[in-house]
N, C-alpha and C. Protein backbone atom coordinates (compact mmCIF):
# COMPACT_ATOMS: atom_id res chain seq x y z
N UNK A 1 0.84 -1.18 0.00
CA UNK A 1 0.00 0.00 0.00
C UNK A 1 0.89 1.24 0.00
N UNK A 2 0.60 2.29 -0.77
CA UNK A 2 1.24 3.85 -0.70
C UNK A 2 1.14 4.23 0.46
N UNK A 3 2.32 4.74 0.91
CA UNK A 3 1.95 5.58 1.58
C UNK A 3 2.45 7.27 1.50
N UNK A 4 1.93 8.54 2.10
CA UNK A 4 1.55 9.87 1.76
C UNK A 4 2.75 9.84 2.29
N UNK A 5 3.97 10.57 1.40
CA UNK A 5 5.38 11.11 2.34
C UNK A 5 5.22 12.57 1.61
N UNK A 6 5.11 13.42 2.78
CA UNK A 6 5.45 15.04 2.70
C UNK A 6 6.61 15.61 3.47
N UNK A 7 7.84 16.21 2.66
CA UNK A 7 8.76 16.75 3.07
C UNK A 7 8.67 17.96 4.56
N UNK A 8 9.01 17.53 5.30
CA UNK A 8 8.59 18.31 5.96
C UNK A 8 9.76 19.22 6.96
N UNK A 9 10.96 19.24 6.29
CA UNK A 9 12.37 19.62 6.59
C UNK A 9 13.23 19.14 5.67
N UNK A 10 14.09 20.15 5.51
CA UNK A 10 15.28 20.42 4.65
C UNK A 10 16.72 20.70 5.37
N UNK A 11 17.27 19.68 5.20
CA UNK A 11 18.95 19.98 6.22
C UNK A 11 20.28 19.94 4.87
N UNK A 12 20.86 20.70 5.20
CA UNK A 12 22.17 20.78 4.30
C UNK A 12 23.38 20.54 5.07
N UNK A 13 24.51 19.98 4.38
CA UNK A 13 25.98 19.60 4.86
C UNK A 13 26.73 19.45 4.07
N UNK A 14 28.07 19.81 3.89
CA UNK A 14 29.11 19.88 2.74
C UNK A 14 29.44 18.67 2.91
N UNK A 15 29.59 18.17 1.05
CA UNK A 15 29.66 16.74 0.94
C UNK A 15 30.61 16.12 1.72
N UNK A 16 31.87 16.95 1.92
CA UNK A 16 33.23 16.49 3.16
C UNK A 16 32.68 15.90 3.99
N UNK A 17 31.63 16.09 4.29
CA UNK A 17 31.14 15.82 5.93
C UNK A 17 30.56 14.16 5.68
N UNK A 18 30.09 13.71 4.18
CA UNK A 18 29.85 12.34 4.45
C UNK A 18 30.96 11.53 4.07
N UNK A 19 32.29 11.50 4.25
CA UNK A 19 33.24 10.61 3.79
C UNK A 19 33.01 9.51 5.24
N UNK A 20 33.13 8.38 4.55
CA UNK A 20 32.81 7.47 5.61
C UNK A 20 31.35 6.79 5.51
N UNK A 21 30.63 7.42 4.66
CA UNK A 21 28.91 6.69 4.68
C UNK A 21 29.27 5.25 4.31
N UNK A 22 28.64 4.63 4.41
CA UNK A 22 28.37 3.22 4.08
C UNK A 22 26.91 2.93 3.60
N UNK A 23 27.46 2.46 2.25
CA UNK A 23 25.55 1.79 1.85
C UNK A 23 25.58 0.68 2.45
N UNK A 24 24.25 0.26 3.06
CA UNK A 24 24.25 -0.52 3.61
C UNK A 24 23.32 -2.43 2.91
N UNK A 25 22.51 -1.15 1.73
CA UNK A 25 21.62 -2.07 1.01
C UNK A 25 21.77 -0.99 -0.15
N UNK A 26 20.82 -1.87 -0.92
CA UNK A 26 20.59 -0.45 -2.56
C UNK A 26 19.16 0.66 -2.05
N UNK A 27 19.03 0.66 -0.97
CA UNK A 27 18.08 1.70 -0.35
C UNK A 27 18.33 2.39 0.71
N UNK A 28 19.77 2.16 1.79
CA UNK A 28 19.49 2.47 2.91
C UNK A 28 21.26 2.90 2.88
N UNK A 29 21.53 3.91 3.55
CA UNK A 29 23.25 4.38 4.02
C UNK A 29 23.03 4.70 5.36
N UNK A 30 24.37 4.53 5.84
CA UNK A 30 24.40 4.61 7.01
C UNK A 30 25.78 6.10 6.90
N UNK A 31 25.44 7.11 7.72
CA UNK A 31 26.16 8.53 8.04
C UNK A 31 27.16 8.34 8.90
N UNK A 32 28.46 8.75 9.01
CA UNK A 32 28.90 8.62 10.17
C UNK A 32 28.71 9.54 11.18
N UNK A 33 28.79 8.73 12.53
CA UNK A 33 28.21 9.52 13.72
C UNK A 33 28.72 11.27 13.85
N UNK A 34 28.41 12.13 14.71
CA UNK A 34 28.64 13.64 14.74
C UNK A 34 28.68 14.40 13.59
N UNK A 35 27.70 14.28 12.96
CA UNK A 35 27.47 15.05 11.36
C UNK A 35 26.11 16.26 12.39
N UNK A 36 27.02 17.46 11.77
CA UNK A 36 26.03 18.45 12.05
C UNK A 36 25.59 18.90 11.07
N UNK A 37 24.29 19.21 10.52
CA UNK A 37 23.36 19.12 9.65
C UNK A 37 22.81 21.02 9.92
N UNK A 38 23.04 21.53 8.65
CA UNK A 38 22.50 22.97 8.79
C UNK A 38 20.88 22.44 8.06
N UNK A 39 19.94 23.42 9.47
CA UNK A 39 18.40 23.61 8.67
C UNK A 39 18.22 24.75 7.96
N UNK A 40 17.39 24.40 7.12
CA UNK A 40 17.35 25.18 5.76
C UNK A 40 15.37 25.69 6.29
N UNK A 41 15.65 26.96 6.59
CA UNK A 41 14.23 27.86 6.54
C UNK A 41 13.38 27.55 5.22
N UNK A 42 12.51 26.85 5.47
CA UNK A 42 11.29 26.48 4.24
C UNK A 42 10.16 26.80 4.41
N UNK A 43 9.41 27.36 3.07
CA UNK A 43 7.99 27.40 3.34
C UNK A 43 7.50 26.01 3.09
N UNK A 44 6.61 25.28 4.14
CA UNK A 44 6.17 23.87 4.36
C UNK A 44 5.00 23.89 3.03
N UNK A 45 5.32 23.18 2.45
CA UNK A 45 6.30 21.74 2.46
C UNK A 45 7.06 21.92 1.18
N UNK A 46 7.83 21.18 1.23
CA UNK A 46 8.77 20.91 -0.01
C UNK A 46 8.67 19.74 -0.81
N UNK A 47 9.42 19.78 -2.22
CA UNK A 47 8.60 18.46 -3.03
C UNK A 47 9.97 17.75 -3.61
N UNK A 48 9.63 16.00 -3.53
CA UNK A 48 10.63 15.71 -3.95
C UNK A 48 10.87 14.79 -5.02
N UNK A 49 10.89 14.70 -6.16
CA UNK A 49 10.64 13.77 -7.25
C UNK A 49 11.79 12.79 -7.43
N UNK A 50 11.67 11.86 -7.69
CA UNK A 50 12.79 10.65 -7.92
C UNK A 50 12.26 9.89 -8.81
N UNK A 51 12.98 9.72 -10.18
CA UNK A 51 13.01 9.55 -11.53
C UNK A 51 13.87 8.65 -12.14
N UNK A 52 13.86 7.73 -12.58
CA UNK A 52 15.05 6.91 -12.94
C UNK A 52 14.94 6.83 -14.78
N UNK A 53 15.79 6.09 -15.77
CA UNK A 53 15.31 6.05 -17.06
C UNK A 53 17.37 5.14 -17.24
N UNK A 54 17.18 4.74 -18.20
CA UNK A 54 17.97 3.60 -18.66
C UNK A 54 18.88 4.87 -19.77
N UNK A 55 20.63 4.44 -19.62
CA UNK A 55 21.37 5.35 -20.40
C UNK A 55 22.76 4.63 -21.02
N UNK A 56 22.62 3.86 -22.50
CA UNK A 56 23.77 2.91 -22.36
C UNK A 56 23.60 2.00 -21.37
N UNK A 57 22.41 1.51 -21.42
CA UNK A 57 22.39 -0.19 -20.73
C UNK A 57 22.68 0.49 -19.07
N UNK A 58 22.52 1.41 -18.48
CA UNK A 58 22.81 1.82 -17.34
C UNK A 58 21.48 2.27 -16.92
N UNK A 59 21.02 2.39 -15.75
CA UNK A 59 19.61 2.69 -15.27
C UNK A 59 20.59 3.77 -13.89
N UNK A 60 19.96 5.14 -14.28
CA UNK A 60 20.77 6.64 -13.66
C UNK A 60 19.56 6.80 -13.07
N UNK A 61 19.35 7.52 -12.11
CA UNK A 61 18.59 7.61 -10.96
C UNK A 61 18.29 9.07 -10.20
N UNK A 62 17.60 9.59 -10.57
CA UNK A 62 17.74 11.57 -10.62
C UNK A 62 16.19 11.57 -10.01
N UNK A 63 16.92 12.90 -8.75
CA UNK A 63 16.01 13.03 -7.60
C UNK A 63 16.40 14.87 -8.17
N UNK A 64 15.30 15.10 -7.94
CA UNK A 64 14.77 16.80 -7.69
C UNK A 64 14.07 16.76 -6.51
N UNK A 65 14.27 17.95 -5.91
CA UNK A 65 14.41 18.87 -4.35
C UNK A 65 13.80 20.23 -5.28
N UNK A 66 12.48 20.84 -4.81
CA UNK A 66 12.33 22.15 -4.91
C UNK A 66 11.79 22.50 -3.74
N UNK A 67 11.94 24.09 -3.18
CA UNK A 67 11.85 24.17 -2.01
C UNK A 67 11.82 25.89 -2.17
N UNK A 68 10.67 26.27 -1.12
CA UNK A 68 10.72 27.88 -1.22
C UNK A 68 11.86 28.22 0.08
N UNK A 69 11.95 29.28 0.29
CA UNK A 69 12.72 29.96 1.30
C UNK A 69 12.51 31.50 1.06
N UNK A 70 13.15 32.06 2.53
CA UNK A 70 12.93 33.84 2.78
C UNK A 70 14.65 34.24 2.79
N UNK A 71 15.22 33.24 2.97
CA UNK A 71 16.90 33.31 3.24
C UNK A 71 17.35 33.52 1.51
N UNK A 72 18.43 34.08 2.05
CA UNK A 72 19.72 34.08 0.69
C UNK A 72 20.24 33.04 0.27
N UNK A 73 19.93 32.34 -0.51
CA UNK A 73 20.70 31.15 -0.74
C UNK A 73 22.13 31.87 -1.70
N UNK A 74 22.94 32.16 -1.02
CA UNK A 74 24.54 32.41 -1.68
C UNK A 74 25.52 31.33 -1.51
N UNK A 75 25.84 30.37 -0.89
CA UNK A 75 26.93 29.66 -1.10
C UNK A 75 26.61 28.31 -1.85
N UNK A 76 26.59 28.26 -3.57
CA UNK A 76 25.99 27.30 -3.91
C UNK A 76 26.95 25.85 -3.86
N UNK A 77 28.16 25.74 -2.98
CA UNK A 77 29.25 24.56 -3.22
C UNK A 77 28.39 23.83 -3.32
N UNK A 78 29.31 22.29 -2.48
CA UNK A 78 28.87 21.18 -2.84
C UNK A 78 28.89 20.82 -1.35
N UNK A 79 26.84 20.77 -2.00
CA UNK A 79 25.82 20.46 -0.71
C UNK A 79 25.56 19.06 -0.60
N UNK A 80 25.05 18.58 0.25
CA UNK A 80 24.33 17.34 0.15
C UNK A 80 22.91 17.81 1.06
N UNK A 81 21.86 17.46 1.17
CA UNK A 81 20.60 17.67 1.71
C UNK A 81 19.94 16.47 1.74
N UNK A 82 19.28 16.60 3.38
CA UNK A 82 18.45 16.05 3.61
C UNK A 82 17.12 16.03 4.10
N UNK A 83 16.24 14.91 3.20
CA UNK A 83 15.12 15.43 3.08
C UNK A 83 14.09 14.65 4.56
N UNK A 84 13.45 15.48 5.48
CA UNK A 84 12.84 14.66 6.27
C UNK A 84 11.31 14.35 6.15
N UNK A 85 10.77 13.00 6.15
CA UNK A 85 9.77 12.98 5.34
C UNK A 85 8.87 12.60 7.04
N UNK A 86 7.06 13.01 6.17
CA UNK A 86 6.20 13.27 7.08
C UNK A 86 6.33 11.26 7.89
N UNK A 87 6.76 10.51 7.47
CA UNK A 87 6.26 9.40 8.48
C UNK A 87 7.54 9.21 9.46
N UNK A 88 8.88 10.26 9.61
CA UNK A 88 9.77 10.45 10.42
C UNK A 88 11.14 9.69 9.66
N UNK A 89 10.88 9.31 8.56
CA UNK A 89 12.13 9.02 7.68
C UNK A 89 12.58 9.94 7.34
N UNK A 90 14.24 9.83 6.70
CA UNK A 90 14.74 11.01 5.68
C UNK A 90 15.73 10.21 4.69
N UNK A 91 15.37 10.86 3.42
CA UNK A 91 16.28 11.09 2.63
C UNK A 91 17.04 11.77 2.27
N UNK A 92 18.47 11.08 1.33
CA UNK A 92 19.56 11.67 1.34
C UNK A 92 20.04 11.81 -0.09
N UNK A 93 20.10 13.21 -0.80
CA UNK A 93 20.08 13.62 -1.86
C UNK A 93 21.64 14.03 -1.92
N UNK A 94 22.60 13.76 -2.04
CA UNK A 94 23.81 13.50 -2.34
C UNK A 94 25.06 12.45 -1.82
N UNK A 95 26.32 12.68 -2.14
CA UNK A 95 27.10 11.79 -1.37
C UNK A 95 28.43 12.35 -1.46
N UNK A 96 29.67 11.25 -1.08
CA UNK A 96 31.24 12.19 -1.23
C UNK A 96 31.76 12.08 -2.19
N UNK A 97 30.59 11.88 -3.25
CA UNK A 97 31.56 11.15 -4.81
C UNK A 97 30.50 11.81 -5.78
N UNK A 98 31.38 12.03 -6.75
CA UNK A 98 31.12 13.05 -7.82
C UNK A 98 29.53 11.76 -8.48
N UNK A 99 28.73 12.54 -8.82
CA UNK A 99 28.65 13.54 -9.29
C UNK A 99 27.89 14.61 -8.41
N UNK A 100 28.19 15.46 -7.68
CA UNK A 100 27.37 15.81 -6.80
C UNK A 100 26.31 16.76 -6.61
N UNK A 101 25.09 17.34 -6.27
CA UNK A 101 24.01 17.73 -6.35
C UNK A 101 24.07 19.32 -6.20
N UNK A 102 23.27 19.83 -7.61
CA UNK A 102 23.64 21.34 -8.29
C UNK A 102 22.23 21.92 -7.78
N UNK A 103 22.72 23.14 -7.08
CA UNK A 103 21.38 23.59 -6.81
C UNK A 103 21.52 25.01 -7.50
N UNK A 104 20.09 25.66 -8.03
CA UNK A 104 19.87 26.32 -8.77
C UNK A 104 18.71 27.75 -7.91
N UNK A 105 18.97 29.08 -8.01
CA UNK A 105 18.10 29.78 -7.60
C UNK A 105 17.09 30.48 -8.58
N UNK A 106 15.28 30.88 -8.27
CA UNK A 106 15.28 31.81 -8.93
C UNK A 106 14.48 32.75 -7.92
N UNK A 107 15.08 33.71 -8.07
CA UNK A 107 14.93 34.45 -7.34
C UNK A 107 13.83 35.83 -7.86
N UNK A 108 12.45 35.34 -7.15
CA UNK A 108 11.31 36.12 -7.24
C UNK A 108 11.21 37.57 -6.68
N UNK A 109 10.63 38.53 -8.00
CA UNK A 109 10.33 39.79 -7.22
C UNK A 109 9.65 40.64 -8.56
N UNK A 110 8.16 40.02 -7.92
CA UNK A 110 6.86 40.11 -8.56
C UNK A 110 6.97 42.06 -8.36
N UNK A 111 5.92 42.37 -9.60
CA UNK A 111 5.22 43.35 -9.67
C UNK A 111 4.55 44.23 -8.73
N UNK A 112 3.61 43.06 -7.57
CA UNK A 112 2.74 43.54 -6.76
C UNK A 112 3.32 42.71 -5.37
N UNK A 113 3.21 43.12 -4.46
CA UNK A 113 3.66 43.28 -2.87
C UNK A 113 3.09 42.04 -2.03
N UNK A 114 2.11 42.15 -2.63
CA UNK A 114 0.99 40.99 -2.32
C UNK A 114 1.23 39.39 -2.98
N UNK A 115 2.20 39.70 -3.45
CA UNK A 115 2.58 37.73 -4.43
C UNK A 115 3.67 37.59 -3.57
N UNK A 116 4.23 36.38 -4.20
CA UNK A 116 5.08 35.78 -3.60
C UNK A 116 6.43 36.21 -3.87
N UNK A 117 7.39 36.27 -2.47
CA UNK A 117 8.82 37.45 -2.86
C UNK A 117 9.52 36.34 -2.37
N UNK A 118 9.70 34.54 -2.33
CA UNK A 118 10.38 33.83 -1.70
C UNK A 118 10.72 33.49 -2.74
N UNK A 119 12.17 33.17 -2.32
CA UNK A 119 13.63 32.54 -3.35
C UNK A 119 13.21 30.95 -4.07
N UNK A 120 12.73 30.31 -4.76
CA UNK A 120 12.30 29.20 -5.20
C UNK A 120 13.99 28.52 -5.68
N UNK A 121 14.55 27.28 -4.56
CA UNK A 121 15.61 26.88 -4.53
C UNK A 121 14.95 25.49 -5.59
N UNK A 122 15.96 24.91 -6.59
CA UNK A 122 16.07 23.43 -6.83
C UNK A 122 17.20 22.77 -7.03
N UNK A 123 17.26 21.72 -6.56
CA UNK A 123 18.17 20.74 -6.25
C UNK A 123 18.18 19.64 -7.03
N UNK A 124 18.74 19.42 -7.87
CA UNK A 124 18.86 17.93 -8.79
C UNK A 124 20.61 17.29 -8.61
N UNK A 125 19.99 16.12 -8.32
CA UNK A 125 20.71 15.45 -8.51
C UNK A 125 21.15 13.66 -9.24
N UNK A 126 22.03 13.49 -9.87
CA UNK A 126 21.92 11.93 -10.44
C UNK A 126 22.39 11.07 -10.02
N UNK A 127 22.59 9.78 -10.09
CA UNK A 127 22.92 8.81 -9.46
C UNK A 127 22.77 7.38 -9.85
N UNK A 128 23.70 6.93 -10.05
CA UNK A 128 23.69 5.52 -10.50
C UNK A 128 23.08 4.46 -9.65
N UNK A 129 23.01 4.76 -8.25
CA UNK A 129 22.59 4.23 -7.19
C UNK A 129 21.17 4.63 -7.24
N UNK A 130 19.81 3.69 -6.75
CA UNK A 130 19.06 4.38 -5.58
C UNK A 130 19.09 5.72 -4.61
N UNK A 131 18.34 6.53 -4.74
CA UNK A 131 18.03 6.96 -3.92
C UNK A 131 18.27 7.18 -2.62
N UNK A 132 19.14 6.93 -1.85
CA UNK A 132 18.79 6.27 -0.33
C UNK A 132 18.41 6.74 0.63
N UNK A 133 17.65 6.14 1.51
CA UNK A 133 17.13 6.54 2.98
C UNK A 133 18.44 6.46 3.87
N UNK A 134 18.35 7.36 5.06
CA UNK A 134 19.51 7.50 5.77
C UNK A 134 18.87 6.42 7.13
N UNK A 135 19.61 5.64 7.55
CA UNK A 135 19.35 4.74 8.70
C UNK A 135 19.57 5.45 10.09
C-alpha cells in the first residue's frame, strides 16, 4: 500500500562531511556519527521527485528537491541535503563522490507586494545508485 510522504524539513551539509557513509543495502546508508546538519528555513512543504530512465544499458537515478525559502541562498558549493519525510524518515540527496548535487536559484520579485517574494531553490541530482534513505 502507498503511503503519503510530505517533506517536511530540509537539512544541508558539505559533501566532506559524508566521507565514511556506508551503503548498507541499494536503499538504505548509514552517516557517520557527529554530522552536524544545517536547517534550511522552508515554506512547508517541499517536493521531492525521484526519476530513474535507462542510459547505455545503465539505469541513472535523478532526484529533484524544490523548495521555497525567505533566506539568501549564496553559497551554492557542494551540498548534500536532507530530506525529512512526514512518516519520520529522511532522505539523502547527495554523497562524497562526484557527481554531486547542483542547486539552482530563482529568485522572485513580482510586480505587486501581495505575491510571492520567496527565493524558489532546486536541487537535482543523479545517481547511479538508488536513492537512499539514511538509517
Amino acid at each position: 500500500m502507498k503511503q503519503i510522504n510530505i517533506i517536511t524539513a530540509v537539512d544541508r551539509i558539505p559533501v566532506t562531511s559524508l566521507q565514511g557513509m556506508i551503503r548498507m543495502s541499494a536503499t538504505n546508508v548509514s552517516l557517520p556519527s557527529g554530522i552536524s546538519w544545517q536547517s534550511l528555513k522552508i515554506k512547508p512543504h517541499a517536493q521531492l521527485t525521484i526519476s530513474d530512465k535507462v542510459e547505455d544499458r545503465a539505469t541513472v537515478f535523478t532526484a529533484k528537491l524544490v523548495f521555497k525559502t525567505c533566506e539568501q541562498f549564496g553559497d551554492r558549493g557542494r551540498w548534500a541535503y536532507r530530506c525529512k519525510l512526514s512518516n519520520g524518515r529522511y532522505r539523502l540527496i547527495g554523497s562524497d563522490e562526484r557527481p554531486y548535487p547542483i542547486a539552482s536559484v530563482l529568485e522572485n520579485m513580482p510586480d505587486n507586494v501581495t505575491e510571492n517574494q520567496l527565493n524558489e531553490v532546486t536541487v537535482t541530482w543523479q545517481s547511479p545508485s538508488l536513492i537512499p534513505y539514511i538509517l
